[in-house]
Protein backbone atom coordinates (compact mmCIF):
# COMPACT_ATOMS: atom_id res chain seq x y z
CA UNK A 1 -13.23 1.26 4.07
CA UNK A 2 -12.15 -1.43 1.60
CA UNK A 3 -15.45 -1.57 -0.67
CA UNK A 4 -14.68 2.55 -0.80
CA UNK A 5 -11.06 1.56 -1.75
CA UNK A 6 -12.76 -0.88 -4.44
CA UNK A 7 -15.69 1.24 -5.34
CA UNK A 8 -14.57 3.30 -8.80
CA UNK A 9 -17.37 5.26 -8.41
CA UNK A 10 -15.42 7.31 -5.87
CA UNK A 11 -13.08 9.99 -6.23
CA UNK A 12 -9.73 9.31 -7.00
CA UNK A 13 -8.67 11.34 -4.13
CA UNK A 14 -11.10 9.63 -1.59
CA UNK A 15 -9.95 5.91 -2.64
CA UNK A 16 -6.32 7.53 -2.21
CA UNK A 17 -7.07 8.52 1.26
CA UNK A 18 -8.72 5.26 2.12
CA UNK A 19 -5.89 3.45 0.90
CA UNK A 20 -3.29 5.84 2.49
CA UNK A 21 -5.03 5.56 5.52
CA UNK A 22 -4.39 1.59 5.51
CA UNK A 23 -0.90 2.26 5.03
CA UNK A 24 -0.84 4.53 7.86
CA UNK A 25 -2.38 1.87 10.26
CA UNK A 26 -0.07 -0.78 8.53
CA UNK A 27 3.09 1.41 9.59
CA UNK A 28 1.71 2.35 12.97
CA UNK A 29 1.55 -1.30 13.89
CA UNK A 30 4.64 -2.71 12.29
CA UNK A 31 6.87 -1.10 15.06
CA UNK A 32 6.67 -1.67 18.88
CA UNK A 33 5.20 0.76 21.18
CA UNK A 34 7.84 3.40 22.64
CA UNK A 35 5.43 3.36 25.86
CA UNK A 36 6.15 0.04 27.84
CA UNK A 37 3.51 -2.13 26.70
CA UNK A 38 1.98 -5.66 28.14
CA UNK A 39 2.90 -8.70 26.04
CA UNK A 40 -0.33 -9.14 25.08
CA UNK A 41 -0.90 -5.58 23.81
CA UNK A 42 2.06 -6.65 21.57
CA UNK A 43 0.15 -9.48 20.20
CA UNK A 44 -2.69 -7.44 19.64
CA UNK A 45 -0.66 -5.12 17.69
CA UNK A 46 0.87 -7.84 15.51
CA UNK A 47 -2.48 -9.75 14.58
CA UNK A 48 -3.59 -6.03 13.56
CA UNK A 49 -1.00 -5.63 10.80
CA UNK A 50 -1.33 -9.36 10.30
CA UNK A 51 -4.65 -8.80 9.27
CA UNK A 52 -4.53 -5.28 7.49
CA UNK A 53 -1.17 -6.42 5.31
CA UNK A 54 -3.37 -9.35 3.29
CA UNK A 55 -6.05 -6.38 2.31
CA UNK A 56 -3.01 -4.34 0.71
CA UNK A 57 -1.21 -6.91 -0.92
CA UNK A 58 -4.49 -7.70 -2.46
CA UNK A 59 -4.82 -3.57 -3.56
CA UNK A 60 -0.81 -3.67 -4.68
CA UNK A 61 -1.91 -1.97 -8.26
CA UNK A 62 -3.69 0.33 -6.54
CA UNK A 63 -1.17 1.18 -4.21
CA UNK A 64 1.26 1.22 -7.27
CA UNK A 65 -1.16 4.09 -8.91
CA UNK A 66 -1.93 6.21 -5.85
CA UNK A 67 1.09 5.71 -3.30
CA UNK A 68 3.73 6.06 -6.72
CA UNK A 69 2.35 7.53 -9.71
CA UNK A 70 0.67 9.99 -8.16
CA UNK A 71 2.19 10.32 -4.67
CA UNK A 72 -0.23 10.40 -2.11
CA UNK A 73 1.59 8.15 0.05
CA UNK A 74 4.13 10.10 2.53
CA UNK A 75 7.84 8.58 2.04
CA UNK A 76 7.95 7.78 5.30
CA UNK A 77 5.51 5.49 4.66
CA UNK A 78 6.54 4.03 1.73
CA UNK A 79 9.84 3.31 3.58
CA UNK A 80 8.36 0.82 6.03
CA UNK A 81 5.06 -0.48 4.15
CA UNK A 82 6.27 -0.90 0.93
CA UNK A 83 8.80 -4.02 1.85
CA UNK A 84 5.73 -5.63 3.40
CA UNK A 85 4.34 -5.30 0.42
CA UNK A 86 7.05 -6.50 -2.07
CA UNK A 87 6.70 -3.18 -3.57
């Protein structure tokens, strides 16, 4: 997924819905479960987004291009991943 993100030989769109897609997971996992949960599903969940948030912060111009300029990132989305990001 990330050498597709990094690959320019791809599609504009298709790198956009690779990197959306990371935001997606990065959002899913940034909030606790509504189900009850063990503790240890919890700390599965945070090392997830612990280790997907280093992989965008690394992409930020990209993210800047697709998620802004062109707006293929949801608001929603933005809302909650975009702090993370210092974006």
């Amino acid at each position: 997924m990330l050498s597709g993100i990094d690959n320019s030989d791809f599609l504009l769109s298709k790198r956009a819905t690779l990197l959306e897609t990371l935001c997606v997971l990065l959002y899913d996992y940034s909030f606790p479960m509504e189900e009850t949960i063990t503790k240890e599903e919890e700390n599965e969940r945070e090392i997830i987004a612990l280790k997907i948030r280093p992989e965008l912060l690394k992409r930020k111009e990209k993210i800047k291009k697709l998620g802004i300029e062109y707006g293929f990132i949801d608001d929603y989305i933005k809302e909650v991943v975009f702090p993370q990001l210092d974006l």
